[in-house]
PDB file of N, CA and C in Angstrom:
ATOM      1  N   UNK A   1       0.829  -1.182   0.000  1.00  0.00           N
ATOM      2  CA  UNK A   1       0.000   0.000   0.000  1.00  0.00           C
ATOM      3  C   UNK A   1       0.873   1.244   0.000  1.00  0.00           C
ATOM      4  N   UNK A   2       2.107   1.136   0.783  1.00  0.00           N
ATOM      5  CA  UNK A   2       2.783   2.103   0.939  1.00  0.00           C
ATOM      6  C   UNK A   2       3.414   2.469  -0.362  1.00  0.00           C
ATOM      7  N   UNK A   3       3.707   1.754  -1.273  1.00  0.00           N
ATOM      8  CA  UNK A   3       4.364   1.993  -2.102  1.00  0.00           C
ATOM      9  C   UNK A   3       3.919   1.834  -3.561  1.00  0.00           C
ATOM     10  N   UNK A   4       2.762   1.082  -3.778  1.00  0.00           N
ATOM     11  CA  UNK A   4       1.805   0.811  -4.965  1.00  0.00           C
ATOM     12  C   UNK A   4       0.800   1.576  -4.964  1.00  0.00           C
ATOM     13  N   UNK A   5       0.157   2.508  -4.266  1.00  0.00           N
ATOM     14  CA  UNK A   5      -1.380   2.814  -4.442  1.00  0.00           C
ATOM     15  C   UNK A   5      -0.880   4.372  -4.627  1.00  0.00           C
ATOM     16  N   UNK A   6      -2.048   4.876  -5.593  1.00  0.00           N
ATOM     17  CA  UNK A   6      -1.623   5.728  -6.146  1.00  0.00           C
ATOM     18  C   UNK A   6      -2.563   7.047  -6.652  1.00  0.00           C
ATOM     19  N   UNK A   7      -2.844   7.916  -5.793  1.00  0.00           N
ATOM     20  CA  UNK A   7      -4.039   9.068  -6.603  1.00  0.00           C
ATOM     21  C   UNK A   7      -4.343   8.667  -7.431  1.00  0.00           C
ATOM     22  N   UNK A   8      -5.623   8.387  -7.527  1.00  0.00           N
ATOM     23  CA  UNK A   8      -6.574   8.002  -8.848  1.00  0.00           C
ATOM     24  C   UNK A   8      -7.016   6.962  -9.177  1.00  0.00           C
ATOM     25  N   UNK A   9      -6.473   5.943  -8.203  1.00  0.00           N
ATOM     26  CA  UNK A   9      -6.410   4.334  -8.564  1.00  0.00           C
ATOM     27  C   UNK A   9      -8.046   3.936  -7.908  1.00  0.00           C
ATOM     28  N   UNK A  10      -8.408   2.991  -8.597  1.00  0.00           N
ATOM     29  CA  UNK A  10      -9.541   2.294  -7.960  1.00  0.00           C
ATOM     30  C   UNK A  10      -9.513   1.011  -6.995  1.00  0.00           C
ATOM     31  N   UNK A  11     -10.055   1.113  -6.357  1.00  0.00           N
ATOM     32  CA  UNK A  11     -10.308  -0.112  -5.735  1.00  0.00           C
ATOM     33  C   UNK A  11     -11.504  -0.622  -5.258  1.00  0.00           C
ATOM     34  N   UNK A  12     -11.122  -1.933  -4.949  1.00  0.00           N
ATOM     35  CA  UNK A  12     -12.842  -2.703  -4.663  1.00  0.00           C
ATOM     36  C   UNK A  12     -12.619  -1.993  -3.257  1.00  0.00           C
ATOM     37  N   UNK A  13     -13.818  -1.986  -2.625  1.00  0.00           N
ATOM     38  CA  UNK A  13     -14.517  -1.707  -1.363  1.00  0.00           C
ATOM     39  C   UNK A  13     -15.257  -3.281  -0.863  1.00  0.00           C
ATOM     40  N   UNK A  14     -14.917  -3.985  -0.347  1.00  0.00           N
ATOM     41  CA  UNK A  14     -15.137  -5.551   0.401  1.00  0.00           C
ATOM     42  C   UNK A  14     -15.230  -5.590   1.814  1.00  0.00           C
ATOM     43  N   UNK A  15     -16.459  -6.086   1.812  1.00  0.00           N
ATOM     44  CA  UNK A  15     -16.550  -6.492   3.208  1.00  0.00           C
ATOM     45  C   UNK A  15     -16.722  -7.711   3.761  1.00  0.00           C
ATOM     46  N   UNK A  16     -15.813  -7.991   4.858  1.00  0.00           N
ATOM     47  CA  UNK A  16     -14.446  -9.556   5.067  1.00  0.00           C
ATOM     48  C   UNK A  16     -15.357  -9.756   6.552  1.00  0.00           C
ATOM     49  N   UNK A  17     -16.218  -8.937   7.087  1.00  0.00           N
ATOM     50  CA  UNK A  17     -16.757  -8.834   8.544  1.00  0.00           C
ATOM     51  C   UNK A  17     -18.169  -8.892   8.725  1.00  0.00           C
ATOM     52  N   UNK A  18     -18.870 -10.021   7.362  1.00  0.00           N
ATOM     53  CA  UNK A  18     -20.253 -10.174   6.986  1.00  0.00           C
ATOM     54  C   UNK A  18     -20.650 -11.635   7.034  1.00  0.00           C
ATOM     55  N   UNK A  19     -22.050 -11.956   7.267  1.00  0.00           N
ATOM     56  CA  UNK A  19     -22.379 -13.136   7.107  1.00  0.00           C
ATOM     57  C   UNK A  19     -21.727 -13.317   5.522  1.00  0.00           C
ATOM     58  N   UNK A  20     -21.663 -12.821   4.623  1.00  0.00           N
ATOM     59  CA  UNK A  20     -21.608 -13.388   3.309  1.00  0.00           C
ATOM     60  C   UNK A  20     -20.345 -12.467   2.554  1.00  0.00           C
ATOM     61  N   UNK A  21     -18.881 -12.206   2.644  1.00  0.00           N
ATOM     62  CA  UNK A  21     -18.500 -11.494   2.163  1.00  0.00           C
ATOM     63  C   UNK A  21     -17.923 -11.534   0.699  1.00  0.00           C
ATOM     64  N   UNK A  22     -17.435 -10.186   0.343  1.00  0.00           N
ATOM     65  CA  UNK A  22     -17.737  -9.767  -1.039  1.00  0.00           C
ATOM     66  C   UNK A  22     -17.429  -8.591  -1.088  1.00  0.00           C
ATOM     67  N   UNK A  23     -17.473  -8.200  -2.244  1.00  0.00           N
ATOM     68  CA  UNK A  23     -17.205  -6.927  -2.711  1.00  0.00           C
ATOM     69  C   UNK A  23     -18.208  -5.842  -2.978  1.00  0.00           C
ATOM     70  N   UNK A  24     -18.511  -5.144  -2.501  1.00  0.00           N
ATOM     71  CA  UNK A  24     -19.657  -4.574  -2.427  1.00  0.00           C
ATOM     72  C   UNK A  24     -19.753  -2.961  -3.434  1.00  0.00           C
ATOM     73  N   UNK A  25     -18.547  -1.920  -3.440  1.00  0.00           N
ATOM     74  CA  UNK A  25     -18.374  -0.897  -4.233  1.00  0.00           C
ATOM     75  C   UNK A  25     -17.329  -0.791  -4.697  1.00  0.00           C
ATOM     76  N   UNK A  26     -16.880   0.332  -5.212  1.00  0.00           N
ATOM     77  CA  UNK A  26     -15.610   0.897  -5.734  1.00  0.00           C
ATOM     78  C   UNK A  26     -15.129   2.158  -4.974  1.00  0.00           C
ATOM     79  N   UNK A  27     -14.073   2.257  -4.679  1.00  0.00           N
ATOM     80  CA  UNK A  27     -13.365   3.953  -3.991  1.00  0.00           C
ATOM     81  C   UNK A  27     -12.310   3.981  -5.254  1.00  0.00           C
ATOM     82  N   UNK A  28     -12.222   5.427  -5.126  1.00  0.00           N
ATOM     83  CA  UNK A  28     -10.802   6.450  -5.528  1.00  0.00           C
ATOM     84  C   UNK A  28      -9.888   6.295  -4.338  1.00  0.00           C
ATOM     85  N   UNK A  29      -8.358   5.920  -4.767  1.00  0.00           N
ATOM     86  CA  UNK A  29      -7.392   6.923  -3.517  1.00  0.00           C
ATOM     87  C   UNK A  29      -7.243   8.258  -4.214  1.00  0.00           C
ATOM     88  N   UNK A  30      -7.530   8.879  -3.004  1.00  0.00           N
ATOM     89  CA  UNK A  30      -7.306  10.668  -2.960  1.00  0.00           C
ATOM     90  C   UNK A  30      -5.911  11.433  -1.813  1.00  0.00           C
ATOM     91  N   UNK A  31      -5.463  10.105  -1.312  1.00  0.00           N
ATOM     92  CA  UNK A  31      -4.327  10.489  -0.470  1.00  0.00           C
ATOM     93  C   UNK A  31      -3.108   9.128  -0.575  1.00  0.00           C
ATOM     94  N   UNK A  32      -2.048   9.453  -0.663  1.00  0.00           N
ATOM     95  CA  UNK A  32      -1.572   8.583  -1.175  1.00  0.00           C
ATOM     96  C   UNK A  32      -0.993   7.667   0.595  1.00  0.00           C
ATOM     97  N   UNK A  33      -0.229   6.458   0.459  1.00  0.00           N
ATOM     98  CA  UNK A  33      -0.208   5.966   1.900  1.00  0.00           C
ATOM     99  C   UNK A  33       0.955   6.770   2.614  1.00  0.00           C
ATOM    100  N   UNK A  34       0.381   6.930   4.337  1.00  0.00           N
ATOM    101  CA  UNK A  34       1.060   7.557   5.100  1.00  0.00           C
ATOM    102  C   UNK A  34       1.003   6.190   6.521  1.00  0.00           C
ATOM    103  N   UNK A  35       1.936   6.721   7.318  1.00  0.00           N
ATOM    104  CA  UNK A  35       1.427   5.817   8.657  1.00  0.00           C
ATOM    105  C   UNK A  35       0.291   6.081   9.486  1.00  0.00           C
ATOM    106  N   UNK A  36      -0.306   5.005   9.556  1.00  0.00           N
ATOM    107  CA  UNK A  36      -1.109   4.945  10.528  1.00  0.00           C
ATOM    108  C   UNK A  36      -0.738   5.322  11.760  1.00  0.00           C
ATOM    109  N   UNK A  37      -1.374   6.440  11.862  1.00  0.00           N
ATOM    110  CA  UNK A  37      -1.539   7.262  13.215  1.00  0.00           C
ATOM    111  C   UNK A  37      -1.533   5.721  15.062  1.00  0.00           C
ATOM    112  N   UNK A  38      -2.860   5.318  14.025  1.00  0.00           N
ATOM    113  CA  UNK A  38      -3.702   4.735  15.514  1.00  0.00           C
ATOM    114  C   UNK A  38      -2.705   3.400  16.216  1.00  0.00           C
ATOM    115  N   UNK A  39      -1.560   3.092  15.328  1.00  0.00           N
ATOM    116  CA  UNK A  39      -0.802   2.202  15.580  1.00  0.00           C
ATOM    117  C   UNK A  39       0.249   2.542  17.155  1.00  0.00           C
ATOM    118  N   UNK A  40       0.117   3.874  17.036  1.00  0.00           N
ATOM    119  CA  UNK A  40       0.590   4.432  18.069  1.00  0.00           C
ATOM    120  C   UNK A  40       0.353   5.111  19.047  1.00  0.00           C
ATOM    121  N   UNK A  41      -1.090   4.727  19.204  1.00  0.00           N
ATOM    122  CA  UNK A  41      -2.137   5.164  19.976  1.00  0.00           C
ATOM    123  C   UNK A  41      -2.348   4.499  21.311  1.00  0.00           C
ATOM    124  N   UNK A  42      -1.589   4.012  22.469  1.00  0.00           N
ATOM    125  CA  UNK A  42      -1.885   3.321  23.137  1.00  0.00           C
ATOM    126  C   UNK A  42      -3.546   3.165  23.416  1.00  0.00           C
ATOM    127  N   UNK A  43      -4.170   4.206  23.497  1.00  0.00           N
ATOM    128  CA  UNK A  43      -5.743   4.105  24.071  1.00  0.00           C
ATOM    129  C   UNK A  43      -6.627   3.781  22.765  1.00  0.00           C
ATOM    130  N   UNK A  44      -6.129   3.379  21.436  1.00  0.00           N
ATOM    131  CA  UNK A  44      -6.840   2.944  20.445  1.00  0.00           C
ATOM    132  C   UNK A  44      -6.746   1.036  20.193  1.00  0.00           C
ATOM    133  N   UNK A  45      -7.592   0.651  19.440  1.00  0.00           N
ATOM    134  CA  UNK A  45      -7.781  -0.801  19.665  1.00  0.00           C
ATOM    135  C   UNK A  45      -6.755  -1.023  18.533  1.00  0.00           C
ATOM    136  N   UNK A  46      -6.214  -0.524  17.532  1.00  0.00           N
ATOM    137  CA  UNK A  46      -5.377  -0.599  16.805  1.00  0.00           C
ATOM    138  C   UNK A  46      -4.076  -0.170  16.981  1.00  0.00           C
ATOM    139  N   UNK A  47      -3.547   0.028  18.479  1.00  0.00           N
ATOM    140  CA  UNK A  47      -2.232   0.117  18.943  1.00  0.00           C
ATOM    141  C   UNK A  47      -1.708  -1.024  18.592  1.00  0.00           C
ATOM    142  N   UNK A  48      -0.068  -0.677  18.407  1.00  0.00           N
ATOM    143  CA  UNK A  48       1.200  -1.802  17.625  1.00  0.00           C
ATOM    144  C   UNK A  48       2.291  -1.328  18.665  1.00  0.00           C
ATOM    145  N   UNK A  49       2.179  -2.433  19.698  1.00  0.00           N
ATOM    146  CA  UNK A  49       3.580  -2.070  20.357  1.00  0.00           C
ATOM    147  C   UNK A  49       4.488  -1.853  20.070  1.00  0.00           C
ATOM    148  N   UNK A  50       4.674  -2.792  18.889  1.00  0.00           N
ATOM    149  CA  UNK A  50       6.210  -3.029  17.724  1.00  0.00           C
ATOM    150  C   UNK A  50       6.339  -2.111  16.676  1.00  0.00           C
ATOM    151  N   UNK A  51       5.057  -1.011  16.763  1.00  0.00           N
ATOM    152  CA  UNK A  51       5.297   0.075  15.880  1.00  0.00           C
ATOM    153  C   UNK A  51       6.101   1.074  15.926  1.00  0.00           C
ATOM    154  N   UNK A  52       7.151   1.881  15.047  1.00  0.00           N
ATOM    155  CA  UNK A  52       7.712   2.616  15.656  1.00  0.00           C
ATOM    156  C   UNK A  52       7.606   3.640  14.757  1.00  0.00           C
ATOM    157  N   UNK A  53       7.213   4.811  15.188  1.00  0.00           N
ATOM    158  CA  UNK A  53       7.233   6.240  14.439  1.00  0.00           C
ATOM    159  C   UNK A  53       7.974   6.439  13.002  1.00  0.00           C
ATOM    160  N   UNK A  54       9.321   6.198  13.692  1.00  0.00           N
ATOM    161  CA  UNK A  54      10.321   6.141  12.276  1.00  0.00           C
ATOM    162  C   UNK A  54      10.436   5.221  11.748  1.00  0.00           C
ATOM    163  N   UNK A  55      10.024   4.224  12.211  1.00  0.00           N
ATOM    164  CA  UNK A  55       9.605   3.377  11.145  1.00  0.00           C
ATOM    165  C   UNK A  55       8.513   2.382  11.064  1.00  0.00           C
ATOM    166  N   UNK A  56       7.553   2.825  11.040  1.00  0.00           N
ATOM    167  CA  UNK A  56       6.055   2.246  10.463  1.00  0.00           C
ATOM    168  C   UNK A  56       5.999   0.870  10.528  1.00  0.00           C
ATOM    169  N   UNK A  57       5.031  -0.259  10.509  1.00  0.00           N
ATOM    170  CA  UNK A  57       4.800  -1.372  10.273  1.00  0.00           C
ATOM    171  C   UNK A  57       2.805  -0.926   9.349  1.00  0.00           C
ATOM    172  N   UNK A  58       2.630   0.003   9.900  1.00  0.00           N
ATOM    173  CA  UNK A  58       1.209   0.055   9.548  1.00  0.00           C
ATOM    174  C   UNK A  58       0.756   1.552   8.676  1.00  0.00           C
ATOM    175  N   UNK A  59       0.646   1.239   7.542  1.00  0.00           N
ATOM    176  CA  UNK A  59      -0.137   2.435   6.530  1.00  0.00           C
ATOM    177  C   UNK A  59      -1.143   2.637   6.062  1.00  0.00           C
ATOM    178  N   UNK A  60      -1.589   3.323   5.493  1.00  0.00           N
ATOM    179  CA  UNK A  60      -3.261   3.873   5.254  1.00  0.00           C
ATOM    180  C   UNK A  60      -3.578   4.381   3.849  1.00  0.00           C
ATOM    181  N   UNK A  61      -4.426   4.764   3.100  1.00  0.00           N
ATOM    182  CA  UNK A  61      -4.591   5.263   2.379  1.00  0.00           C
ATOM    183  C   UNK A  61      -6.127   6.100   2.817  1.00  0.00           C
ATOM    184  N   UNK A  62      -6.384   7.392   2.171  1.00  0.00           N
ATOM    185  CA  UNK A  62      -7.490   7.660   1.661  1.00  0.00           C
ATOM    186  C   UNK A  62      -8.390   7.534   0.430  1.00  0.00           C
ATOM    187  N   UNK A  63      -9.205   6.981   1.025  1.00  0.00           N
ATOM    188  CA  UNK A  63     -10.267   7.081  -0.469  1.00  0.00           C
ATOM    189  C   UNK A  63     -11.428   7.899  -0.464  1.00  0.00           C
ATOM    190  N   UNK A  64     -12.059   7.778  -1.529  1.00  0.00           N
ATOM    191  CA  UNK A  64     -13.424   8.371  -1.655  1.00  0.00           C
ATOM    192  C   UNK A  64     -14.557   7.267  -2.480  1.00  0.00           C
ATOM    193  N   UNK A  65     -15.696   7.649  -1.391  1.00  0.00           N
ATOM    194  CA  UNK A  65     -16.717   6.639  -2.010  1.00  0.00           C
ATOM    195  C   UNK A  65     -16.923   6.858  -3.994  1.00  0.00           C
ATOM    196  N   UNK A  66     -16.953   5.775  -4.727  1.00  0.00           N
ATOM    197  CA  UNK A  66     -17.253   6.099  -6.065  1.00  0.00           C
ATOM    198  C   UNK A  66     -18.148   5.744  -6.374  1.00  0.00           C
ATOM    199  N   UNK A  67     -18.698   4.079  -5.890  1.00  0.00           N
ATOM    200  CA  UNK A  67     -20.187   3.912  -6.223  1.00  0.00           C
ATOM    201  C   UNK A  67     -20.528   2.118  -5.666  1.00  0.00           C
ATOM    202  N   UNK A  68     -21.535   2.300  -5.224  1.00  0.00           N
ATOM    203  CA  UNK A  68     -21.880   1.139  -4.940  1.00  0.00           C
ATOM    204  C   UNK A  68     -22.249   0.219  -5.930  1.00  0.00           C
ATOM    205  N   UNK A  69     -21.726  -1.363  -5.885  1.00  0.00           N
ATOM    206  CA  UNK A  69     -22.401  -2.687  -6.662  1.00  0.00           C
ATOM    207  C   UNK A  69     -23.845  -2.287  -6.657  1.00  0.00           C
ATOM    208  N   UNK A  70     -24.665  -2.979  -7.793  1.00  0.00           N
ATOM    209  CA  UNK A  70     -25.609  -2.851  -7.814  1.00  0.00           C
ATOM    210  C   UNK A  70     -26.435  -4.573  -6.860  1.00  0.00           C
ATOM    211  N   UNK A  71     -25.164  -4.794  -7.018  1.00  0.00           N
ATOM    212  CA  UNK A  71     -25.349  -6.398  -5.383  1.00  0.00           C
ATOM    213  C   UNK A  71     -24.026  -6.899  -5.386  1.00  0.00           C
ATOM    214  N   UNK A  72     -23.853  -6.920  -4.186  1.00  0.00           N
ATOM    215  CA  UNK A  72     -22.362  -7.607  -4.194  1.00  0.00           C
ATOM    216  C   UNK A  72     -22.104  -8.988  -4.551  1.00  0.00           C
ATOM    217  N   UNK A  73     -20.684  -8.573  -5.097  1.00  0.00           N
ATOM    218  CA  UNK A  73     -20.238  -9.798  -5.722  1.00  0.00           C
ATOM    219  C   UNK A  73     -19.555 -10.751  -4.537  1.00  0.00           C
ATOM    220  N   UNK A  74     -20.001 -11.831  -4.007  1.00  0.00           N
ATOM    221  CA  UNK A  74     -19.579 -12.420  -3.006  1.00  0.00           C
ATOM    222  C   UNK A  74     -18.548 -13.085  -3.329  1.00  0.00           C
ATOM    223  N   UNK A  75     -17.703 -13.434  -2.137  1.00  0.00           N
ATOM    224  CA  UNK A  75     -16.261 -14.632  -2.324  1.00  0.00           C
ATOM    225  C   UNK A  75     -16.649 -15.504  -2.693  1.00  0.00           C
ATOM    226  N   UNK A  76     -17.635 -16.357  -2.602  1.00  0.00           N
ATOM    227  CA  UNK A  76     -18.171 -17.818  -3.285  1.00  0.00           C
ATOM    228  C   UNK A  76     -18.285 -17.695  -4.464  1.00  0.00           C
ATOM    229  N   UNK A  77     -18.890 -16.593  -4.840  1.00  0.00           N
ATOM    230  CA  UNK A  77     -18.766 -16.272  -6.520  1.00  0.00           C
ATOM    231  C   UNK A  77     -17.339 -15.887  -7.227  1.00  0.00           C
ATOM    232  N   UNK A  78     -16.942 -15.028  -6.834  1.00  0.00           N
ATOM    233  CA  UNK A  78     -15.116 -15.009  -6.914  1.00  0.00           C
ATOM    234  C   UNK A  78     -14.341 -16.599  -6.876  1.00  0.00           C
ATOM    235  N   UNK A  79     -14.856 -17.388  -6.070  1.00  0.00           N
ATOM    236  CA  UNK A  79     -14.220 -18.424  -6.274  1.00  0.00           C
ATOM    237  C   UNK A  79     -14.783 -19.562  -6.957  1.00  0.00           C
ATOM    238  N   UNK A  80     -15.702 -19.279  -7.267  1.00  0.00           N
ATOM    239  CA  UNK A  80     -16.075 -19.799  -9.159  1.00  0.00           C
ATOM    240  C   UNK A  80     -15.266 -19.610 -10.199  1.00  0.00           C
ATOM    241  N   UNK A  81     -14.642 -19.280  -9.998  1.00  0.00           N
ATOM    242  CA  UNK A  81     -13.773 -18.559 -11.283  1.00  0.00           C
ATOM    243  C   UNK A  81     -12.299 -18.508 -10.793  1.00  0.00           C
ATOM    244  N   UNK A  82     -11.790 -19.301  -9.975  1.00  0.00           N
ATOM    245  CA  UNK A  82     -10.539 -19.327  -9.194  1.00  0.00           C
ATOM    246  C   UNK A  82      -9.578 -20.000  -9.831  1.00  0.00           C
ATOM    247  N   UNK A  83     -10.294 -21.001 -11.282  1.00  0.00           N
ATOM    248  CA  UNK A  83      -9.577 -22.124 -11.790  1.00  0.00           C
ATOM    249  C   UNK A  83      -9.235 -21.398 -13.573  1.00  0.00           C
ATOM    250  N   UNK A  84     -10.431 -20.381 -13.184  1.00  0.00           N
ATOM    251  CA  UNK A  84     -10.177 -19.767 -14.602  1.00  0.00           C
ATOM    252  C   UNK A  84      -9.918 -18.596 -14.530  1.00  0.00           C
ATOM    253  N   UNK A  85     -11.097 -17.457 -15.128  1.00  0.00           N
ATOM    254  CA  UNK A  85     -10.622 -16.050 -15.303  1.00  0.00           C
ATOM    255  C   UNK A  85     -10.082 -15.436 -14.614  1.00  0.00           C
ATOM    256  N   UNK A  86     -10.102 -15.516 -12.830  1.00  0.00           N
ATOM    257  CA  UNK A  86      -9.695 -15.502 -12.104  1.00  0.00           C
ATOM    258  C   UNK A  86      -8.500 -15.926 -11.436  1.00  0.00           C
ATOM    259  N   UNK A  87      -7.937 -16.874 -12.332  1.00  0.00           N
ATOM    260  CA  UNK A  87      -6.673 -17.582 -11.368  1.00  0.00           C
ATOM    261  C   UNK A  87      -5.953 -16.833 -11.176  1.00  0.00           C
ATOM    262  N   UNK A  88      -5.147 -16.902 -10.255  1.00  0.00           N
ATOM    263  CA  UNK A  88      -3.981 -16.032  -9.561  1.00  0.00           C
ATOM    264  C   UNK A  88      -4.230 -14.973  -8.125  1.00  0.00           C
ATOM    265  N   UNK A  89      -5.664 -14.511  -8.647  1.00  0.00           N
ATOM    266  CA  UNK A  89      -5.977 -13.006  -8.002  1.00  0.00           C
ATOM    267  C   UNK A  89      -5.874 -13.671  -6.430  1.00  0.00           C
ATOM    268  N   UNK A  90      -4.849 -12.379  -5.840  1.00  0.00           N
ATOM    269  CA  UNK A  90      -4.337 -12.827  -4.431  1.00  0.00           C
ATOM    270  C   UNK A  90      -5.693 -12.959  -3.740  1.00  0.00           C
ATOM    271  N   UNK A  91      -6.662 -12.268  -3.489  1.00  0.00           N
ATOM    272  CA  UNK A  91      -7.474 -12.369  -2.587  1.00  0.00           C
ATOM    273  C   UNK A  91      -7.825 -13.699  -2.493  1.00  0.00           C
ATOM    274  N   UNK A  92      -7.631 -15.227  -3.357  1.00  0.00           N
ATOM    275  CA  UNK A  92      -8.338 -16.131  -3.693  1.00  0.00           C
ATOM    276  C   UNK A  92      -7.110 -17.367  -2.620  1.00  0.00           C
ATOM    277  N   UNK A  93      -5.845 -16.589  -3.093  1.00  0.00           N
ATOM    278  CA  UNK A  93      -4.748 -17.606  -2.907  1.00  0.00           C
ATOM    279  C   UNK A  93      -5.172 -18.727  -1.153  1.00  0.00           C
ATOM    280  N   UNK A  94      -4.923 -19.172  -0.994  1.00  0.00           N
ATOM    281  CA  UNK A  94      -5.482 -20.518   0.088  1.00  0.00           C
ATOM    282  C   UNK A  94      -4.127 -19.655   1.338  1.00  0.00           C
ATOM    283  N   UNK A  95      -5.073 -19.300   2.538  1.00  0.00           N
ATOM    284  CA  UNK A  95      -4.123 -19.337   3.707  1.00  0.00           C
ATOM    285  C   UNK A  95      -4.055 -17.308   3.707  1.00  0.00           C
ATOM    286  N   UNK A  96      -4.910 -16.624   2.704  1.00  0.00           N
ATOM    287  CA  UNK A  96      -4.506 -15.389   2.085  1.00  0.00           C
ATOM    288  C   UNK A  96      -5.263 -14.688   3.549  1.00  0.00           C
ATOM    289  N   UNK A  97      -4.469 -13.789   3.904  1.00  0.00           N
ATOM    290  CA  UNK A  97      -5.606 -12.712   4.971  1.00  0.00           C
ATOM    291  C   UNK A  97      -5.654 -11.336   4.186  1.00  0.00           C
ATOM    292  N   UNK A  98      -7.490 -11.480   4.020  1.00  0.00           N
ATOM    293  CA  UNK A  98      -7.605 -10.084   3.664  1.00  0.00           C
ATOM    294  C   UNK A  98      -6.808  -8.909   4.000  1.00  0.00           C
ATOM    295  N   UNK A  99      -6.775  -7.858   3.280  1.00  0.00           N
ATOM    296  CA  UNK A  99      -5.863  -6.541   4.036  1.00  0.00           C
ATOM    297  C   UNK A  99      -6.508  -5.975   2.652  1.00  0.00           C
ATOM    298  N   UNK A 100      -4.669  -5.607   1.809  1.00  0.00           N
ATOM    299  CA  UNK A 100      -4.944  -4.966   0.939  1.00  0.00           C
ATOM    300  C   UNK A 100      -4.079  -6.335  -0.141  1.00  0.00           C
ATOM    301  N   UNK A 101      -4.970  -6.300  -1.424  1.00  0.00           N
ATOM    302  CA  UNK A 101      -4.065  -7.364  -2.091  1.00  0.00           C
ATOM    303  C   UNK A 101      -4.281  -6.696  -3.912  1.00  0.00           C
ATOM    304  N   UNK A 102      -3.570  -6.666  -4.341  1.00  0.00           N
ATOM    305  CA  UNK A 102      -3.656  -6.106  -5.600  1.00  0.00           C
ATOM    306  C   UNK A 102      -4.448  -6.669  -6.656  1.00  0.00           C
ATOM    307  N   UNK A 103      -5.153  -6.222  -7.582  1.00  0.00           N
ATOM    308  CA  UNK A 103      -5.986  -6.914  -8.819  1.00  0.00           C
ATOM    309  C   UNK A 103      -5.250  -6.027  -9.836  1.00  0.00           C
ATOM    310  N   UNK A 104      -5.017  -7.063 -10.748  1.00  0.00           N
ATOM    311  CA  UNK A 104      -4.948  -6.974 -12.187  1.00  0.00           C
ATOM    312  C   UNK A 104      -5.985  -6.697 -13.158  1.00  0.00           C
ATOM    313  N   UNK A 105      -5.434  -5.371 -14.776  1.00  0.00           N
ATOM    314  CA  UNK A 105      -6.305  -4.926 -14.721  1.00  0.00           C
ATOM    315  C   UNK A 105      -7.454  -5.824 -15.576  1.00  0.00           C
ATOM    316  N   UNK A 106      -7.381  -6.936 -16.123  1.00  0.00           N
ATOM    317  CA  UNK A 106      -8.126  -8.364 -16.134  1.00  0.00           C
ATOM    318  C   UNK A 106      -8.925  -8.903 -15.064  1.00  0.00           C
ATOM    319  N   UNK A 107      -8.247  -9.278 -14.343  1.00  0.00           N
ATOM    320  CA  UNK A 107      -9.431  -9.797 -13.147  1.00  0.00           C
ATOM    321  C   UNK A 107     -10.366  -8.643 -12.777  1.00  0.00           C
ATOM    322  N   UNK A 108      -9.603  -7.045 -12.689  1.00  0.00           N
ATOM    323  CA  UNK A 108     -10.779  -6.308 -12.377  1.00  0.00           C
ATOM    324  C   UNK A 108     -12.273  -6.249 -13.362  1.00  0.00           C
ATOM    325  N   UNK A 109     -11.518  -6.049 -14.973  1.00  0.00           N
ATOM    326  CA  UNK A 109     -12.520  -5.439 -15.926  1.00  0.00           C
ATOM    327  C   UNK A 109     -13.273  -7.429 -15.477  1.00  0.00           C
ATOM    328  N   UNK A 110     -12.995  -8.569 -15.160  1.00  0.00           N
ATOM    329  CA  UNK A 110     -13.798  -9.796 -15.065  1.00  0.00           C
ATOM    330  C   UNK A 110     -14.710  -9.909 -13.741  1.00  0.00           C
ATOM    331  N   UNK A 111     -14.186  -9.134 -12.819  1.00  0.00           N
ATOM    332  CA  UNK A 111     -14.800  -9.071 -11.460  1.00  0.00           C
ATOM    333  C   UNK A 111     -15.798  -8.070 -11.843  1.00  0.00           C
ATOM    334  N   UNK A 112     -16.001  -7.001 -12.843  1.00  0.00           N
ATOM    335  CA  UNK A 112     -17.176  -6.059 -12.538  1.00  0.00           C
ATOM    336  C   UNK A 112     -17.908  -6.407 -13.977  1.00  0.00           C
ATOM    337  N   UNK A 113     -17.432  -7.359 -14.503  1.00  0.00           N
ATOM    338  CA  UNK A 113     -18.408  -8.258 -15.414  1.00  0.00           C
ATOM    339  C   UNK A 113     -19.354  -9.105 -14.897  1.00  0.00           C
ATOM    340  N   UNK A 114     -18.961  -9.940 -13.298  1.00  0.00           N
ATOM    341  CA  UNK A 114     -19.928 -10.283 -12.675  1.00  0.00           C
ATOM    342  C   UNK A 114     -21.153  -9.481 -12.028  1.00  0.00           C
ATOM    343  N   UNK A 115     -20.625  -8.257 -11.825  1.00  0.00           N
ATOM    344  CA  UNK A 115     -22.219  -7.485 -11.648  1.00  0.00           C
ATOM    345  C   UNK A 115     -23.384  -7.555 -12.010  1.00  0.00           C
ATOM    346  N   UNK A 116     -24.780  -7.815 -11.316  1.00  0.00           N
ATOM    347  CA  UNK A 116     -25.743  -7.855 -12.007  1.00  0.00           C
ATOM    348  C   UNK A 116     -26.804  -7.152 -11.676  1.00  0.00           C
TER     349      UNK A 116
END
């Protein structure tokens, strides 16, 4: 993130913290990555003991809402397509923890072909 994401870039908007998750919209980054503040927040739930000012373990980006799925495209459906149009795309890889994982610009223009 720190070093790939980039003013202007799109990304899926997914939610990993649902009975059914998936991809649900699209954002803009409008700020490019900085450190996460809250890593060094003792009184925040996202404190990093092992974080250190000068040198970061944890970064951020800003985005902006661009538009919601017209229904989200769920991981079960994403992994329909894990053997084909889809192969490779990290979010799929076995053992993978969501965060931030990059799409290619193929799997994307195939992921918002599943929209319906």
């Amino acid at each position: 993130m720190r070093d790939d994401m980039r003013v202007g870039d799109l990304a899926f908007f997914y939610h990993s913290n649902t009975e059914e998750p998936g991809i649900a919209g699209v954002v803009k980054v409008v700020k490019r990555g900085y450190p996460d503040h809250t890593a060094f927040d003792k009184g925040d739930k996202h404190y990093d003991a092992d974080s250190d000012p000068d040198n970061p373990r944890w970064y951020m980006v800003d985005v902006r809402f661009e538009r919601k799925l017209r229904t989200p495209i769920t991981l079960a459906t994403l992994r329909e397509h894990s053997n084909g149009a889809l192969k490779g795309l990290a979010l799929l890889k076995r053992g993978n923890r969501l965060s931030i994982t990059p799409v290619s610009a193929a799997h994307w223009k195939f992921i918002l072909s599943l929209e319906q």
